[in-house]
C-alpha atoms as a PDB file:
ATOM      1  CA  UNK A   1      -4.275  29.131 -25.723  1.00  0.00           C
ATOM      2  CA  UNK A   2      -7.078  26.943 -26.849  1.00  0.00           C
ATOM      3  CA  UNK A   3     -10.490  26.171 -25.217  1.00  0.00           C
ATOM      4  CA  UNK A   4      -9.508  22.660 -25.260  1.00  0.00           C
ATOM      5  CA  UNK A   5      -6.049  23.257 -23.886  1.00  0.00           C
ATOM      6  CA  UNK A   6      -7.369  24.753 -20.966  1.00  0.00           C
ATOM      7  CA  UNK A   7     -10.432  22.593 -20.291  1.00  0.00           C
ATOM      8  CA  UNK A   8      -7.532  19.696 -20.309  1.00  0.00           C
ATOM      9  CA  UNK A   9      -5.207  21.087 -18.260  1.00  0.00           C
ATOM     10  CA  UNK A  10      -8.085  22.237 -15.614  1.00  0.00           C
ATOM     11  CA  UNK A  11      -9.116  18.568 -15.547  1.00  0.00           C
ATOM     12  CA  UNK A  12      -5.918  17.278 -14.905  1.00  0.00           C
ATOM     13  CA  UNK A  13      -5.073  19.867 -11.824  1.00  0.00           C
ATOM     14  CA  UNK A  14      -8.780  18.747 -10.421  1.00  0.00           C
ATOM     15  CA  UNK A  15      -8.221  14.993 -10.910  1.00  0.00           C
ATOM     16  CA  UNK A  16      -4.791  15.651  -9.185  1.00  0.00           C
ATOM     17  CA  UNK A  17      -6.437  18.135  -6.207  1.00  0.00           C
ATOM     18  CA  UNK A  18      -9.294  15.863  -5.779  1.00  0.00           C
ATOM     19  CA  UNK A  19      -7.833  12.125  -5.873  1.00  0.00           C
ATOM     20  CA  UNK A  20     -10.490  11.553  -9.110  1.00  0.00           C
ATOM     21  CA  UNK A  21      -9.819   9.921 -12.373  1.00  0.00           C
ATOM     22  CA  UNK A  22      -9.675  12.828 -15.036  1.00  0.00           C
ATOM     23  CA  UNK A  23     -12.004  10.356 -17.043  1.00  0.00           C
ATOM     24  CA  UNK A  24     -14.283  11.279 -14.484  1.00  0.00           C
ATOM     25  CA  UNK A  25     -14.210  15.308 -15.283  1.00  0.00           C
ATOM     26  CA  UNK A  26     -15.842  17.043 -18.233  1.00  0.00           C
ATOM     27  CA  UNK A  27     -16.618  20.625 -19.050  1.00  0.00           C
ATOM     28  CA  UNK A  28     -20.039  20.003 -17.051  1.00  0.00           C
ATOM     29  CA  UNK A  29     -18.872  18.511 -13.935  1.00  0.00           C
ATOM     30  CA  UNK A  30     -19.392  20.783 -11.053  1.00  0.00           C
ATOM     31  CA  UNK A  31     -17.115  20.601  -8.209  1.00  0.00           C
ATOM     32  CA  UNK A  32     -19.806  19.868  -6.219  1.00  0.00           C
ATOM     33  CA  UNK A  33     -20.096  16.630  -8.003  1.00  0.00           C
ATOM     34  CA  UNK A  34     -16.527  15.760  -6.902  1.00  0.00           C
ATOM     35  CA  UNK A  35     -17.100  16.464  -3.588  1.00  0.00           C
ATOM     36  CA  UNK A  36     -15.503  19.380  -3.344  1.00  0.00           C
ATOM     37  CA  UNK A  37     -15.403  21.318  -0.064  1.00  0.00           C
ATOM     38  CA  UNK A  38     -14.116  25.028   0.193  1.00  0.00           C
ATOM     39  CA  UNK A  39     -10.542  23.945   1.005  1.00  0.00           C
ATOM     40  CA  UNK A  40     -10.482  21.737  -1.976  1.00  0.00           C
ATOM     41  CA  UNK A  41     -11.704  24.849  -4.092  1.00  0.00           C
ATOM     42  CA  UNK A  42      -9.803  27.224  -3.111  1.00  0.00           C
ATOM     43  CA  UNK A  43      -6.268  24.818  -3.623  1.00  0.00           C
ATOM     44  CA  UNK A  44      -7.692  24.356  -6.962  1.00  0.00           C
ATOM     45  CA  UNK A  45      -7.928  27.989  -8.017  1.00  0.00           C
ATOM     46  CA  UNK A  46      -4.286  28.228  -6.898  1.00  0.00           C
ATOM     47  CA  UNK A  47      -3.408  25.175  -8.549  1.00  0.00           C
ATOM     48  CA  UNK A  48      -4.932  26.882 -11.910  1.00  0.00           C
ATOM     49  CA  UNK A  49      -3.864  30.481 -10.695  1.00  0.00           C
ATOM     50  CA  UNK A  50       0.674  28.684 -10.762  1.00  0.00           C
ATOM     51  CA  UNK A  51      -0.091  26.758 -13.785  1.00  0.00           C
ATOM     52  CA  UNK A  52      -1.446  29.585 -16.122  1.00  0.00           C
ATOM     53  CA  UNK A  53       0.137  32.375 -14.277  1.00  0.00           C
ATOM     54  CA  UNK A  54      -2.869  34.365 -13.625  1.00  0.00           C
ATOM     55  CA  UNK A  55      -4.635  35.731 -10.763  1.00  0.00           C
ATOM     56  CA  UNK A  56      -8.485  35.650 -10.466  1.00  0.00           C
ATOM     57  CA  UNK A  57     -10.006  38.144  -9.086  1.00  0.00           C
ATOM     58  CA  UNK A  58     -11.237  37.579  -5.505  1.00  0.00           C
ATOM     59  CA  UNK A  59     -14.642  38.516  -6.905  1.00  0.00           C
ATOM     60  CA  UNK A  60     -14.814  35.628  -9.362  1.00  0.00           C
ATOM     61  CA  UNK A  61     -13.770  33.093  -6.822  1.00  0.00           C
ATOM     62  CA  UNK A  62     -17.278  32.755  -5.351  1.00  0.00           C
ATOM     63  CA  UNK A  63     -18.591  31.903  -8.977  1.00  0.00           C
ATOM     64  CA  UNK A  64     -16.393  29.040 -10.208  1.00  0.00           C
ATOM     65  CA  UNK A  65     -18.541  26.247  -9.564  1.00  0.00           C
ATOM     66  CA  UNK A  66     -17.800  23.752 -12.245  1.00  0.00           C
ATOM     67  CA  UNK A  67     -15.048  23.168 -14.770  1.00  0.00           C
ATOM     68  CA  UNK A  68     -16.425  25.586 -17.524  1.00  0.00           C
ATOM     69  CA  UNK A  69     -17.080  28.677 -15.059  1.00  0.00           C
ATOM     70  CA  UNK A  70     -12.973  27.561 -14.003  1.00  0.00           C
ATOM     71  CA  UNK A  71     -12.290  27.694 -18.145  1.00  0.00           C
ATOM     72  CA  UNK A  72     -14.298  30.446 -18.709  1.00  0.00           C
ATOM     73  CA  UNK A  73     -12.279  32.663 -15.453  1.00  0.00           C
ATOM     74  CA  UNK A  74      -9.112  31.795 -16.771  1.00  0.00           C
ATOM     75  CA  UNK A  75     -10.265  32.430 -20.412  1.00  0.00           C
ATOM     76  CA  UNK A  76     -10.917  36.149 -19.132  1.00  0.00           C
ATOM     77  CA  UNK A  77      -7.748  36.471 -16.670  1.00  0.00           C
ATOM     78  CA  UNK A  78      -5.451  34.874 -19.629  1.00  0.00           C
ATOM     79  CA  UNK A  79      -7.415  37.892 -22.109  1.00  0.00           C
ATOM     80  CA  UNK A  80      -6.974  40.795 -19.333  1.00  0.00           C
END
């Protein structure tokens, strides 16, 4: 799966999670700039965990902090 595909896809599951317009979400938006609290995180790794059916490590979880750390996690789970 491409780079692109994912970063898409990611977007799309955070503009759905989050209520935001997926216009509003790049590869450099942090969830913190979406407001973003640790519910809304952790639904959104789940969210990204059904749709690619992966699991990311527990470990990880703490690090995902924007849409490219989410790419880059699923990247590696999708490669494992």
């Amino acid at each position: 799966m491409e780079r692109t595909e994912i970063m898409n896809k990611v977007g799309e599951i955070a503009a759905d999670v989050l209520g935001v317009d997926v216009a509003e979400i790049s590869e450099g938006t942090t969830f913190d700039d979406l407001d973003a609290n640790s519910l809304d995180r952790l639904q959104l790794v789940t969210a990204m965990e059904d749709e690619f059916d992966i699991e990311i490590p527990d470990e990880k979880l703490e690090a995902i902090g924007s849409v490219s750390d989410a790419v880059e996690a699923i990247e590696a789970a999708l490669e494992a």
